[in-house]
Protein backbone atom coordinates (compact mmCIF):
# COMPACT_ATOMS: atom_id res chain seq x y z
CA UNK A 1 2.73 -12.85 9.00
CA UNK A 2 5.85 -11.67 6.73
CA UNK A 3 8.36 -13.92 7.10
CA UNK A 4 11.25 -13.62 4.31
CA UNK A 5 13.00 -10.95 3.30
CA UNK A 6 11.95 -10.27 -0.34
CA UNK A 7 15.03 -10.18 -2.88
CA UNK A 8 15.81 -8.19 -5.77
CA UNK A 9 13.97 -9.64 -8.76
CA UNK A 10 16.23 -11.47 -11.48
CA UNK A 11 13.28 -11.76 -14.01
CA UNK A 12 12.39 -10.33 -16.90
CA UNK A 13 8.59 -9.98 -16.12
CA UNK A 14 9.15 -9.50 -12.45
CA UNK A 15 11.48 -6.36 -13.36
CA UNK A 16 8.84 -4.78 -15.97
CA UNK A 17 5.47 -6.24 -14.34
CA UNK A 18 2.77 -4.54 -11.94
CA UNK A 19 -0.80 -4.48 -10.86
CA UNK A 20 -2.59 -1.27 -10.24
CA UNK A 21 -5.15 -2.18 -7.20
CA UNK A 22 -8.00 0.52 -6.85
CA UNK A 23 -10.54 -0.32 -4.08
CA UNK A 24 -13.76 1.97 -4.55
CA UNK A 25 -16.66 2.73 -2.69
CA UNK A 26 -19.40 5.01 -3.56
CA UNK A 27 -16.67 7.45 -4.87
CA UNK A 28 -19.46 9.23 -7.57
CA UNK A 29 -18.97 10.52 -10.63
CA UNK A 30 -15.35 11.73 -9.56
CA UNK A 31 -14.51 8.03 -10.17
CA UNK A 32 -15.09 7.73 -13.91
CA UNK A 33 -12.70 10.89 -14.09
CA UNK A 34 -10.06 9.51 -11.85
CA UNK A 35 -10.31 6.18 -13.85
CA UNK A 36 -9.47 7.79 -17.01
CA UNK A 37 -6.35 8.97 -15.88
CA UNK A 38 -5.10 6.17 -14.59
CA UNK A 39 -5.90 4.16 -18.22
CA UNK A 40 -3.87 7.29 -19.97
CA UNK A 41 -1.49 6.50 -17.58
CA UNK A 42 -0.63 3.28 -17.73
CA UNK A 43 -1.08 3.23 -21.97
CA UNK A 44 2.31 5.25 -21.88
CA UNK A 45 3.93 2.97 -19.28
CA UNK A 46 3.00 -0.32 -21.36
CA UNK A 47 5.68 0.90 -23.78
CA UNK A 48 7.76 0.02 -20.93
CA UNK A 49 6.29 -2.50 -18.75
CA UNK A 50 3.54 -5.10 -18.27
CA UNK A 51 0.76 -3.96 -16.21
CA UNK A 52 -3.03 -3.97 -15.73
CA UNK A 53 -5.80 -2.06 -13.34
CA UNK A 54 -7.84 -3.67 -10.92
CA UNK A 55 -10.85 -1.94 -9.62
CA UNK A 56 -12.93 -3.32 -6.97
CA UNK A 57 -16.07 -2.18 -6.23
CA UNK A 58 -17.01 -2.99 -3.02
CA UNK A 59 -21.00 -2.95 -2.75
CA UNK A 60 -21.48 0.67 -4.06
CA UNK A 61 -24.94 2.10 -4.11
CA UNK A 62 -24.17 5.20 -6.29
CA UNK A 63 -24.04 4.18 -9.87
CA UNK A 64 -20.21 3.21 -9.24
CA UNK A 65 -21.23 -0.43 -11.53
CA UNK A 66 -22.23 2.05 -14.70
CA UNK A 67 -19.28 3.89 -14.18
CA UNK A 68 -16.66 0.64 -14.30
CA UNK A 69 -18.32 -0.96 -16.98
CA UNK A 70 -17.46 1.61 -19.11
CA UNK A 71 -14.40 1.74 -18.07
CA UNK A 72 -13.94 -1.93 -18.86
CA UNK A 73 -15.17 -1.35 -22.15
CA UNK A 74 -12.65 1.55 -22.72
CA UNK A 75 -9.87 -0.84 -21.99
CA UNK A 76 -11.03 -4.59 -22.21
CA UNK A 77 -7.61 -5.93 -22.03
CA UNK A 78 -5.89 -4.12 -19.24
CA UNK A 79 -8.66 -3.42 -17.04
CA UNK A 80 -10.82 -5.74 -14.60
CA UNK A 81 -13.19 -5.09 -12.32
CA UNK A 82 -14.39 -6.97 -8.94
CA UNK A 83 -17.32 -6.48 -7.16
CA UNK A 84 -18.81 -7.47 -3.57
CA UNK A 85 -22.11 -8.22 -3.42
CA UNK A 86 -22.18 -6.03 -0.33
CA UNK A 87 -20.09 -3.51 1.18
CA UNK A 88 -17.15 -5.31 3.10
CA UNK A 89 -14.66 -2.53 4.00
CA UNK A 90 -11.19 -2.00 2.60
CA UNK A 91 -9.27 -4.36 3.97
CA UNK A 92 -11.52 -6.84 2.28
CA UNK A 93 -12.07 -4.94 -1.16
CA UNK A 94 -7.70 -4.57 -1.14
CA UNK A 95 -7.53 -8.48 -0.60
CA UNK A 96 -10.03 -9.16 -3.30
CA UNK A 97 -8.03 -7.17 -5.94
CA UNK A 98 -4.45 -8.19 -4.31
CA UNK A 99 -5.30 -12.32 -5.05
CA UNK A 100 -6.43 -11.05 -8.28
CA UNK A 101 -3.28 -9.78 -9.23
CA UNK A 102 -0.97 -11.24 -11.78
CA UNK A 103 2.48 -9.33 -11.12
CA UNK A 104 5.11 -9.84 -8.29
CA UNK A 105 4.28 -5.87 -7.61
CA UNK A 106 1.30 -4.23 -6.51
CA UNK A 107 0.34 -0.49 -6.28
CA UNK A 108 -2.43 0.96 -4.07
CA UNK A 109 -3.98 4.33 -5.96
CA UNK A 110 -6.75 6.11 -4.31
CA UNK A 111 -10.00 6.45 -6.10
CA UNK A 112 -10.25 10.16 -6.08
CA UNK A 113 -6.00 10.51 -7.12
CA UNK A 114 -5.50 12.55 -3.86
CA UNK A 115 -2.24 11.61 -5.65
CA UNK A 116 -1.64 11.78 -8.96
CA UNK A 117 -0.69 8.32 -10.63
CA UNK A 118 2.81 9.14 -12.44
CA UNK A 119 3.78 8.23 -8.62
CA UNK A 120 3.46 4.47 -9.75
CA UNK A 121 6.11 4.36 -11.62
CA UNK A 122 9.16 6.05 -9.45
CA UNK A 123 7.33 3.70 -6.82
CA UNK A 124 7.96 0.52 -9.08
CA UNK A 125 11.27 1.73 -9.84
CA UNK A 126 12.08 2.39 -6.08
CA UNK A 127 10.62 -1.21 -4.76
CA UNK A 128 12.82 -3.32 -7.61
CA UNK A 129 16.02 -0.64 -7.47
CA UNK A 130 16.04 -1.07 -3.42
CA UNK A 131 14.48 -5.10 -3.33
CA UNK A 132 11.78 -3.61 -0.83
CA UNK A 133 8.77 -4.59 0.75
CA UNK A 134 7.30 -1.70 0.33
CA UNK A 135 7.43 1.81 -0.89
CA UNK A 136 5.47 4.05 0.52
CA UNK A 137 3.78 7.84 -1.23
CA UNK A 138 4.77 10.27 1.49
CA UNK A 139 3.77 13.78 1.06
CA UNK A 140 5.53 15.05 4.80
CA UNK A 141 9.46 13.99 4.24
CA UNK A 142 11.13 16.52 2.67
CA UNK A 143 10.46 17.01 -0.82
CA UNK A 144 7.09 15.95 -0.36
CA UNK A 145 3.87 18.44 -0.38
CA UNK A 146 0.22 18.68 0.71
CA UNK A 147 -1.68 21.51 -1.21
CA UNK A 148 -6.22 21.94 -1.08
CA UNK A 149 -6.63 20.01 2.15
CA UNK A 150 -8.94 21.30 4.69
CA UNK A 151 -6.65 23.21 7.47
CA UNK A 152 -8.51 20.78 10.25
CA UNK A 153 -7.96 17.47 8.14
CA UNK A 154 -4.09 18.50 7.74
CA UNK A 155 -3.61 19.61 11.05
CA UNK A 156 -4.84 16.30 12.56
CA UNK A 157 -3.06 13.79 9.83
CA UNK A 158 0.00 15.78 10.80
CA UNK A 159 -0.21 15.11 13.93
CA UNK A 160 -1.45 11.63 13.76
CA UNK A 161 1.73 11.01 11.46
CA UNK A 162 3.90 12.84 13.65
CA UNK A 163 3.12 11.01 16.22
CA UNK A 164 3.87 7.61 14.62
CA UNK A 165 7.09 9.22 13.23
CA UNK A 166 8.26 9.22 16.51
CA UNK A 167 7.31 5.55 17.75
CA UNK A 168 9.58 4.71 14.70
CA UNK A 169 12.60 6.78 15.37
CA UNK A 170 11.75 9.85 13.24
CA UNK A 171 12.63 7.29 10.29
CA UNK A 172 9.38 7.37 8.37
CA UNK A 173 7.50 10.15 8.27
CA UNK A 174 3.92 8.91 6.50
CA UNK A 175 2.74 6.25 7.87
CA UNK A 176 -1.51 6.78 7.17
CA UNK A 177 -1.20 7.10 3.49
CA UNK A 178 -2.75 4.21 1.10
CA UNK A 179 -0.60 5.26 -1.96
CA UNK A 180 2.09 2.35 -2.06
CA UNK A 181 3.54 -0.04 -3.41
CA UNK A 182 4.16 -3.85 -2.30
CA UNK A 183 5.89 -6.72 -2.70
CA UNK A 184 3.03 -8.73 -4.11
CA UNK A 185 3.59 -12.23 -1.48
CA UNK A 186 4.51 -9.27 1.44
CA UNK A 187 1.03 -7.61 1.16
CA UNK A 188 -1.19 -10.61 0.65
CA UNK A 189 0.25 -12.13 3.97
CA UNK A 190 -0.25 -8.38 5.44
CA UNK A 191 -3.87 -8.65 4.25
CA UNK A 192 -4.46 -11.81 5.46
CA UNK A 193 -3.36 -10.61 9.23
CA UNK A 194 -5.17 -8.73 12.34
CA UNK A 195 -4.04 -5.38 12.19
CA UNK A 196 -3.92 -3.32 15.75
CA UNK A 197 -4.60 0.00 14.73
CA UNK A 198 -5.48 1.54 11.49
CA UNK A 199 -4.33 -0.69 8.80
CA UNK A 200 -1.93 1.24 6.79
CA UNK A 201 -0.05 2.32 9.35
CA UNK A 202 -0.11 -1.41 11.10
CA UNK A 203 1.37 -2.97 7.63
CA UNK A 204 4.50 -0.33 8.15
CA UNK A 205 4.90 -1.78 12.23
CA UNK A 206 4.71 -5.45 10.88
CA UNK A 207 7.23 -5.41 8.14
CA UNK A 208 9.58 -3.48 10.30
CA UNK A 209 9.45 -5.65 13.05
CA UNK A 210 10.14 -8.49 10.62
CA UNK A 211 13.09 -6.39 9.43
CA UNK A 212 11.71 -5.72 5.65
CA UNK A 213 12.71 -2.93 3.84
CA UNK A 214 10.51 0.07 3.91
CA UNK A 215 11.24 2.79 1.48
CA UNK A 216 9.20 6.30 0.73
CA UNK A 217 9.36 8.64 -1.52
CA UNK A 218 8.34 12.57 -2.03
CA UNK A 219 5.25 12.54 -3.24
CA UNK A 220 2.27 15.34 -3.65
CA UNK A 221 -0.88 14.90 -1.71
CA UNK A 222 -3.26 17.05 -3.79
CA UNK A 223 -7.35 16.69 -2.78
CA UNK A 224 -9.43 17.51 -5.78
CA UNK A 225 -11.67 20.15 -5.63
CA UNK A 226 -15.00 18.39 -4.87
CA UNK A 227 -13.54 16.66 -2.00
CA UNK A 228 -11.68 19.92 -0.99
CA UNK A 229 -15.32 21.54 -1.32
CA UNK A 230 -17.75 18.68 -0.14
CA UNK A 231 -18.54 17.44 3.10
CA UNK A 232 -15.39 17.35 5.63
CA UNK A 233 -16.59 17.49 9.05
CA UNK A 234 -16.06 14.15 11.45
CA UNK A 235 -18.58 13.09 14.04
CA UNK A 236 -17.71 13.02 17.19
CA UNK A 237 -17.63 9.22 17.93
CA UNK A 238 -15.60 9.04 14.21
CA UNK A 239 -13.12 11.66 15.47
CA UNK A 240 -12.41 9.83 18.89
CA UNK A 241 -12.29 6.42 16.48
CA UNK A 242 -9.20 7.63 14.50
CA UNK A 243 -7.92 8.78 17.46
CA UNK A 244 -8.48 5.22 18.96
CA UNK A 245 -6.38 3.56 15.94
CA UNK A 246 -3.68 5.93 15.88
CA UNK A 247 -2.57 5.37 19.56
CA UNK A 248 -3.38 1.54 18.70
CA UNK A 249 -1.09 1.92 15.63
CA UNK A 250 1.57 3.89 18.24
CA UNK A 251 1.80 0.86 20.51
CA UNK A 252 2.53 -1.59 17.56
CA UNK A 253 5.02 0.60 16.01
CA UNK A 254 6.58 1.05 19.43
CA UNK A 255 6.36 -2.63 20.13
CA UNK A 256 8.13 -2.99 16.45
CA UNK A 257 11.17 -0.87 17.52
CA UNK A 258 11.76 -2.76 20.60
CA UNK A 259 11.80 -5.97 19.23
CA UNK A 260 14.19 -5.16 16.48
CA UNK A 261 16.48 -3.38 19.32
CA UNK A 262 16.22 -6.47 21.53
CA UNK A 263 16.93 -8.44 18.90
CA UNK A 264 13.88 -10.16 19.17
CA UNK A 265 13.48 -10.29 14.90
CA UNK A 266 15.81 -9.51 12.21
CA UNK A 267 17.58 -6.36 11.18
CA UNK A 268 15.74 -3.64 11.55
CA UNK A 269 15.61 -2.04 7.45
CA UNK A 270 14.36 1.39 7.64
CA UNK A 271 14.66 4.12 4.55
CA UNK A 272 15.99 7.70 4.24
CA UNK A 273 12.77 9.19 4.52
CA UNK A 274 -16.48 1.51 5.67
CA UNK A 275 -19.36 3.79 5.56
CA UNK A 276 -17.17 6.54 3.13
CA UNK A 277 -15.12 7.03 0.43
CA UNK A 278 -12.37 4.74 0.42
CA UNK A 279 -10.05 7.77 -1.19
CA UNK A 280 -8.81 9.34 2.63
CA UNK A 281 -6.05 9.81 3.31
């Protein structure tokens, strides 16, 4: 459970570190693509900062191993790459690759870049500037933008966010997106929790109901055009699932408010606005 507020780092190395995590799962050849940008990426932000990629692969059966090698062999220094035996979800594959870490900041990309990565950096720069817990990618506050997802897909993470918005006070307004970044000690203890609801949107209820700091930011949620194009449709008993975790997600968050109000925890911190892919948002 998060228990201290972080502070504003007063370190070199904490001010100019951070670890890229990247938790992958039979994400095909779209990964070797998506994996290149990030490396071009961060080569222009090492002129300003220390920082390395993580990748975990987390018991792929698509060629995923090929496709990371070579990545590790593109960039042997900054790059390194975990893998589970067998597949173990995400919540396992982001704690493997969070204890791995060497920096005092994290930062969640998706596999696909349903967002593209320049985001890390005004995230870094947002988490230090503001000494938060987290900062979170959030393509529905205002300046924010969602552009190639399915009209169904929107329509329901709308209202799924929506939804949570309100169990919050209308003071976030993404709560399911896995484009963040942490206070390195903040999401390990996160990780090492039992979330009630879907996970992402759990982490936000927990740190606000220990009265961290949650920031977002505008941010572009852009699908890429095989995803956009590929298979979209949920089952059934996966569509009644989500909807299962987002009113379990609802309660916590509502749960969250009431003990800050109460006065239950600490000051309540709040900011101006496995069987798939694990690049969803």
């Amino acid at each position: 459970m998060c228990t201290t507020v972080p502070k504003a780092y007063s370190y070199i190395m904490q001010r100019t570190a951070f670890s890229v995590l990247v938790p992958a799962y039979n994400e095909g050849t779209l990964l070797a693509r998506s994996l290149q940008t990030i490396r071009i990426t961060l080569e222009r932000l090492r002129e300003r900062y220390d920082c390395e990629l993580i990748v975990v692969d987390d018991g792929s059966s698509d060629g995923t191993s090929e496709i990371l090698a070579a990545a590790v062999a593109a960039d042997p220094t900054g790059t390194r790459v975990f893998t589970h035996e067998r597949n173990r979800g995400l919540t396992a594959a982001l704690q493997t690759a969070c204890e791995a870490a060497r920096y005092h900041v994290v930062v969640v990309l998706d596999a696909d870049l349903s967002y593209n990565p320049d985001i890390v950096e005004p995230l870094v720069k947002t988490l230090l500037r503001r000494g938060a817990a987290a900062v979170l990618a959030s393509p529905y506050m205002r300046g924010g933008a969602v552009r190639n997802v399915p009209l169904g897909r929107l329509i329901a993470s709308r209202a799924a966010n929506w939804i949570l918005s309100l169990c919050s006070a209308g003071n976030i307004r993404t709560f399911t997106g896995m484009v963040r970044a942490y206070d390195v000690s903040v999401f390990r203890e996160l990780l090492g929790g039992q979330p009630s609801g879907e996970f992402n949107a759990w982490a936000v209820s927990e740190m606000l109901a220990r009265g961290l700091r949650v920031e977002e930011i505008p941010a572009a949620l852009v699908w890429p055009v095989e995803r956009a194009s590929g298979p979209g449709r949920l089952s059934v008993s996966q569509l009644l699932h989500r909807v299962g975790l987002v009113f379990a997600s609802a309660r916590a968050l509502w749960k969250a408010r009431r003990a800050v109000a109460t006065g239950r925890t600490g000051t309540l911190v709040l900011a101006t606005q496995p069987g798939r892919p694990y690049s969803h948002h």
